[in-house]
C-alpha atoms as a PDB file:
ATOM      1  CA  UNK A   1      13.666  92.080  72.196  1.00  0.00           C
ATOM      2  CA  UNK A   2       9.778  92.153  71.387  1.00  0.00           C
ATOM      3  CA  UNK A   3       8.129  89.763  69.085  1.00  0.00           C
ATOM      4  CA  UNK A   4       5.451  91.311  66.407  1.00  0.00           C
ATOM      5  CA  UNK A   5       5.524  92.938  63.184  1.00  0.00           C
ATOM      6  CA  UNK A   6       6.337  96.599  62.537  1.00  0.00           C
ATOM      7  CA  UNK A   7       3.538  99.319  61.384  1.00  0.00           C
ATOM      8  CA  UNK A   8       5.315  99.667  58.243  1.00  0.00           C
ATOM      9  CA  UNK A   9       4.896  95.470  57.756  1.00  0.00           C
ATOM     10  CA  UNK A  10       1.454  95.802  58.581  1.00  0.00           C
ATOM     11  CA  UNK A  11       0.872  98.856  55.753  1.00  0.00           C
ATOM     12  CA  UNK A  12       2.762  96.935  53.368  1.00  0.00           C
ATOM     13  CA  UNK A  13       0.593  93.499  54.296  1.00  0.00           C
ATOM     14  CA  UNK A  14      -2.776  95.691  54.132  1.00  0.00           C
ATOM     15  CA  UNK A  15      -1.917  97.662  50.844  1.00  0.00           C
ATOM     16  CA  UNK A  16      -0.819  94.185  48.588  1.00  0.00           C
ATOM     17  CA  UNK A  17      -4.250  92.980  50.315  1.00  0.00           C
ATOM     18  CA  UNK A  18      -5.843  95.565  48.982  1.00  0.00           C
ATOM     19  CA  UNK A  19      -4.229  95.484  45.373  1.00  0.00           C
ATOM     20  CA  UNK A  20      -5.603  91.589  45.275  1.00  0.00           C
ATOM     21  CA  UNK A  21      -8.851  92.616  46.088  1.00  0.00           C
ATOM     22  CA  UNK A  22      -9.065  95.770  43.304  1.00  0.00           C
ATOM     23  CA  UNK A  23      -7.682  93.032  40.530  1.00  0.00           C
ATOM     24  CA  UNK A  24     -10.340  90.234  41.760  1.00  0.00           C
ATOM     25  CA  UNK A  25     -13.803  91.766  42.460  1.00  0.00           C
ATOM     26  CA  UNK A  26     -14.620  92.925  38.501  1.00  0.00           C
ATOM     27  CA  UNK A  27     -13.463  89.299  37.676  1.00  0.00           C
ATOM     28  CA  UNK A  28     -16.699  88.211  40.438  1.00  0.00           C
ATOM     29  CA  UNK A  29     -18.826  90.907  38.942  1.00  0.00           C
ATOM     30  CA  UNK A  30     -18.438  89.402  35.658  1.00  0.00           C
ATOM     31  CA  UNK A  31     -19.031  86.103  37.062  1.00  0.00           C
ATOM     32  CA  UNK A  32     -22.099  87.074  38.643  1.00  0.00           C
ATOM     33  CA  UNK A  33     -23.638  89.026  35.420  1.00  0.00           C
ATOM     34  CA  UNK A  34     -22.760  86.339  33.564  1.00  0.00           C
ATOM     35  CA  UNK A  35     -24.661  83.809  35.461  1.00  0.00           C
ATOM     36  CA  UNK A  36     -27.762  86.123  35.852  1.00  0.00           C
ATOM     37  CA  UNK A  37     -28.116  86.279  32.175  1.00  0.00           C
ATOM     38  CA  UNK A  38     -27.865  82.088  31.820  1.00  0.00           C
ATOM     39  CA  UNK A  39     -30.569  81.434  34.544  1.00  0.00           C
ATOM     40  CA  UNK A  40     -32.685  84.069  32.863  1.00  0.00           C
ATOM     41  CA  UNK A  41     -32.244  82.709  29.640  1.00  0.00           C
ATOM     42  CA  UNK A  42     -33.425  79.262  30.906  1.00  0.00           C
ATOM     43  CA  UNK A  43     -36.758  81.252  31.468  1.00  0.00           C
ATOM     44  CA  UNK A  44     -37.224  81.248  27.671  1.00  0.00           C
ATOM     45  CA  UNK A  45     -37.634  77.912  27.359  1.00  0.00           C
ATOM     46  CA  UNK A  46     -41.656  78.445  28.219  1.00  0.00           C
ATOM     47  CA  UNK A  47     -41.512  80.664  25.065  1.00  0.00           C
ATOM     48  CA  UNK A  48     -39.442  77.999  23.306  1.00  0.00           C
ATOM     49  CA  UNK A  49     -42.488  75.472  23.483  1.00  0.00           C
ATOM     50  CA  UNK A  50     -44.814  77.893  22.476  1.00  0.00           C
ATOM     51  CA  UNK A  51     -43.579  78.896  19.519  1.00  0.00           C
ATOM     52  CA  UNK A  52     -42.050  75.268  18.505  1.00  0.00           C
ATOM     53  CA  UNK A  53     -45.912  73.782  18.623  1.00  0.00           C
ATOM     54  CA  UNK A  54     -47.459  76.801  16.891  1.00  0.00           C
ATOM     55  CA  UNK A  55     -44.655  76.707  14.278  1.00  0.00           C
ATOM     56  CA  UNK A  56     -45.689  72.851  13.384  1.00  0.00           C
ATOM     57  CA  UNK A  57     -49.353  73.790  13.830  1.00  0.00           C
ATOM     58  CA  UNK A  58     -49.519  76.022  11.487  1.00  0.00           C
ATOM     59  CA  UNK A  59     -47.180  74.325   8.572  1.00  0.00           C
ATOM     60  CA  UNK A  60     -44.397  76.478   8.814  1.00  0.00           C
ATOM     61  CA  UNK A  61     -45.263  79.575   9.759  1.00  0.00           C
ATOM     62  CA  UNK A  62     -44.196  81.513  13.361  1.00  0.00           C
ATOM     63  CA  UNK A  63     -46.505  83.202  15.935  1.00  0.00           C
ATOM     64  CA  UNK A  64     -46.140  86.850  15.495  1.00  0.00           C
ATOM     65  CA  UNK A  65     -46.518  87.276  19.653  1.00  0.00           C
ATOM     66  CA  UNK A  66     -47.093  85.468  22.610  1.00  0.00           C
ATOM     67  CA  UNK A  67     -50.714  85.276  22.048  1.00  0.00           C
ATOM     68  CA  UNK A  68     -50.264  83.006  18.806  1.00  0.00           C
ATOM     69  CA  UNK A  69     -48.025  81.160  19.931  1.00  0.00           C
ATOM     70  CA  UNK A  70     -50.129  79.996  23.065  1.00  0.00           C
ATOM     71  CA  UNK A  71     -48.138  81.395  25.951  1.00  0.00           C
ATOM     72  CA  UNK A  72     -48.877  83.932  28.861  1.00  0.00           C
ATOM     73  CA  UNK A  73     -48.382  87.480  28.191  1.00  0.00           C
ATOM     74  CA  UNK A  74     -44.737  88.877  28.067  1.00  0.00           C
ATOM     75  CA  UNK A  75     -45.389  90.753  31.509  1.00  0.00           C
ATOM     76  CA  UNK A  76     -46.415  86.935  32.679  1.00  0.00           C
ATOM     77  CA  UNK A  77     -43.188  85.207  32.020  1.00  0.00           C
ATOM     78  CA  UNK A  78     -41.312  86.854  34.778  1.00  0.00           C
ATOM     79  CA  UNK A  79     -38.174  85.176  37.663  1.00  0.00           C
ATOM     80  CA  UNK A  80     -35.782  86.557  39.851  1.00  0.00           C
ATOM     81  CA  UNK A  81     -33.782  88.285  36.718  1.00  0.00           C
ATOM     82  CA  UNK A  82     -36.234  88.550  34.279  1.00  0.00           C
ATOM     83  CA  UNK A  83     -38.530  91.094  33.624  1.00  0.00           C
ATOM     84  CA  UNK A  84     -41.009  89.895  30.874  1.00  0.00           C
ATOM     85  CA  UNK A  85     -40.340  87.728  27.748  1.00  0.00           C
ATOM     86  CA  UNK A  86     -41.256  88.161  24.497  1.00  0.00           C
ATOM     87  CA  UNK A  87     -41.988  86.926  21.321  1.00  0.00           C
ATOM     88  CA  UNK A  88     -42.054  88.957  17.818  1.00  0.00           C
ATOM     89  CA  UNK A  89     -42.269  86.977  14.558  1.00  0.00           C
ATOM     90  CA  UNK A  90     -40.698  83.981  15.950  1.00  0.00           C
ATOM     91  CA  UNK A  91     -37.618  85.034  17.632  1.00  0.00           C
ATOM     92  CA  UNK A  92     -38.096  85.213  21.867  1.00  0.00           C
ATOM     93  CA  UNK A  93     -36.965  88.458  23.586  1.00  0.00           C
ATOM     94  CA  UNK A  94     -36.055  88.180  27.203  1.00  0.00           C
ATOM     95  CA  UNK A  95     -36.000  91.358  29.016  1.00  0.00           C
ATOM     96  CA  UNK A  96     -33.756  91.803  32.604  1.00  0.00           C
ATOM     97  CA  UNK A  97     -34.948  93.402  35.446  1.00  0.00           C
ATOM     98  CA  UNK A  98     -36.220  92.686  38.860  1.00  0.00           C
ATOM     99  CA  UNK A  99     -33.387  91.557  41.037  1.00  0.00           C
ATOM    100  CA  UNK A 100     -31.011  91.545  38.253  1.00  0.00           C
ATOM    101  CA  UNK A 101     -27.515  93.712  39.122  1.00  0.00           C
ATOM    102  CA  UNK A 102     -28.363  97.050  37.850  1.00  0.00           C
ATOM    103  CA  UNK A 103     -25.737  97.085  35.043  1.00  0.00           C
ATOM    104  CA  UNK A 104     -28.433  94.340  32.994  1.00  0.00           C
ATOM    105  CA  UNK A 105     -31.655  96.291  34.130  1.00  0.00           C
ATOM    106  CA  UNK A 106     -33.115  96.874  31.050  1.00  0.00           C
ATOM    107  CA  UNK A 107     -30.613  94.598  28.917  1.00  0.00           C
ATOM    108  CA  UNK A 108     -32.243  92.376  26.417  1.00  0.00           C
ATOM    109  CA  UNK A 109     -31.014  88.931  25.009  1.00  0.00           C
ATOM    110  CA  UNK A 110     -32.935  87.522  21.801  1.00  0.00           C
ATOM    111  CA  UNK A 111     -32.981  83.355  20.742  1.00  0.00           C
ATOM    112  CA  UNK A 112     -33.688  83.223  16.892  1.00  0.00           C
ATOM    113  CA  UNK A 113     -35.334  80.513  15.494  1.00  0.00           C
ATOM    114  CA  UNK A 114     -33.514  78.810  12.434  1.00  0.00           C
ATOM    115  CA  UNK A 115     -35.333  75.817  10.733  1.00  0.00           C
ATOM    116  CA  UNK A 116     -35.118  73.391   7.787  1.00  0.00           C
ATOM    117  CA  UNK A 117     -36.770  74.842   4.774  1.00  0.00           C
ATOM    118  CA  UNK A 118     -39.946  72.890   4.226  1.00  0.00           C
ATOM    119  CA  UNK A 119     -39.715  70.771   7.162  1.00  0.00           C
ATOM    120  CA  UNK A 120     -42.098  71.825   9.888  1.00  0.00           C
ATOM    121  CA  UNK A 121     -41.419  68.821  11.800  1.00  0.00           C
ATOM    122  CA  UNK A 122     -37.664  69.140  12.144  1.00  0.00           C
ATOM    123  CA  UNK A 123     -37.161  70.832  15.912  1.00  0.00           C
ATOM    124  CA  UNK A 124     -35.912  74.413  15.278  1.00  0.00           C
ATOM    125  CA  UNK A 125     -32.725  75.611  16.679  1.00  0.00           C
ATOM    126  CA  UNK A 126     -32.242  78.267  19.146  1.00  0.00           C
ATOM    127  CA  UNK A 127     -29.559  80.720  18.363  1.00  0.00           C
ATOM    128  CA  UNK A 128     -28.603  83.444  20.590  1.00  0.00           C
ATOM    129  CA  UNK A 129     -26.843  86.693  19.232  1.00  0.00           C
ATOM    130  CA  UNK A 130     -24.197  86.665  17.288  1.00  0.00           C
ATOM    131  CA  UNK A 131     -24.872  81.864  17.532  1.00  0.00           C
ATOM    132  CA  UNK A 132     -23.666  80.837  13.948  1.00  0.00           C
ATOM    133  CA  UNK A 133     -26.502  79.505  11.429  1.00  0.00           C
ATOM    134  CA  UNK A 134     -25.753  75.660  11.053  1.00  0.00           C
ATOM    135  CA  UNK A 135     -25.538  74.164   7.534  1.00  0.00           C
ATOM    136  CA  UNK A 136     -28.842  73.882   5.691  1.00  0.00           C
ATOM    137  CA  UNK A 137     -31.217  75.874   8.228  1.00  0.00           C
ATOM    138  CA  UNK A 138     -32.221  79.414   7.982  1.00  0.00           C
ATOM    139  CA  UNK A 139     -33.255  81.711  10.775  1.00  0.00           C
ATOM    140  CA  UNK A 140     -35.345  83.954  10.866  1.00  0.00           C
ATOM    141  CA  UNK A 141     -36.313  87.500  13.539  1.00  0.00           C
ATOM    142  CA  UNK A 142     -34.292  90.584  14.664  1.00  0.00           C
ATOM    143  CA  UNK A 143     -31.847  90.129  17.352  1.00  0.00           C
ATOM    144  CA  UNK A 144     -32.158  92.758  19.786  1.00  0.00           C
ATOM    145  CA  UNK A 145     -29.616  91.928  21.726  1.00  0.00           C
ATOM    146  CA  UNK A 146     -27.592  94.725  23.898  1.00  0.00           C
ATOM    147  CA  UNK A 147     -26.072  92.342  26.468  1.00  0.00           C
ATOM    148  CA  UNK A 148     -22.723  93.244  26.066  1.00  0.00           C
ATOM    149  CA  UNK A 149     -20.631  90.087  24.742  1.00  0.00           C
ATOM    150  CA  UNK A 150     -18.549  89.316  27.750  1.00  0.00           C
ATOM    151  CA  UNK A 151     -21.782  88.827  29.909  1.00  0.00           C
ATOM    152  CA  UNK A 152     -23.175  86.530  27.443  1.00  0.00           C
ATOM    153  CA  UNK A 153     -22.971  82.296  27.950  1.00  0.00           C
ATOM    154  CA  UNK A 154     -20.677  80.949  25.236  1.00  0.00           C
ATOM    155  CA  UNK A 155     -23.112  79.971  23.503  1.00  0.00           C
ATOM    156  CA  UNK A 156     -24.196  83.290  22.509  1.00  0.00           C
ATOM    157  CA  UNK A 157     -20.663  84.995  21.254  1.00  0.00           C
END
């Protein structure tokens, strides 16, 4: 009598090996978008500053680009996964590209400012996307968001 495993064991072994890795490498491609769109989002926190201090400067009134509000130019403010960032009437744009995955080349995520009415000193909070306003502050900018939703931190959905 010989000792090993059949062909037909070894198929079998191979093909549910197989069937595990079909169901668990979108689950890592998710994983992976998802956590090139949070590390480039950190990248807006140079924009973030910017538009903070020129927000206070001015009494309450937002930088229409990144030239008001003090910062490099969008083509400046560049990492691994970002392509430029942006700012347009207050609300930051960041733009993916460079050695993003090719599904967010192009893909855009926008942080709103919302603020207390009349209070230029109060810090203004970031919201991302579809980020609910909080009681008493408005925000303000277009979200040009086209990240789809599941790539998105939890923050941002």
């Amino acid at each position: 009598m010989e000792r090993g495993f059949t062909w037909i064991e070894v198929l079998v072994v191979l093909g549910v090996v197989g069937i595990l890795a079909l169901i668990a490498v979108p689950s890592m491609k998710d994983g992976v978008l998802r956590r090139q769109v949070k590390e480039g989002m950190a990248l807006a926190g140079v924009a973030e500053t910017g538009v903070q201090t020129a927000y206070a400067l001015s009494g309450g009134k937002f930088p229409l680009d990144n030239k008001e509000a003090g910062i490099p130019d969008s083509a400046k403010i560049v990492n691994s996964f970002v392509k430029d960032v942006s700012v347009n009437a207050g609300a930051i744009t960041i733009t993916y590209g460079n050695n993003a995955s090719s599904a967010l080349d192009g893909k855009r995520v926008t942080l709103r400012p919302a603020v207390v009415p009349d209070a230029p000193v109060v810090p203004i909070a970031w919201l991302c996307h579809a980020a609910a306003v909080p009681n008493n502050m408005e925000v303000t900018g277009k979200d040009d968001t086209d990240v789809p939703p599941h790539w998105l931190p939890v923050e941002c959905r």
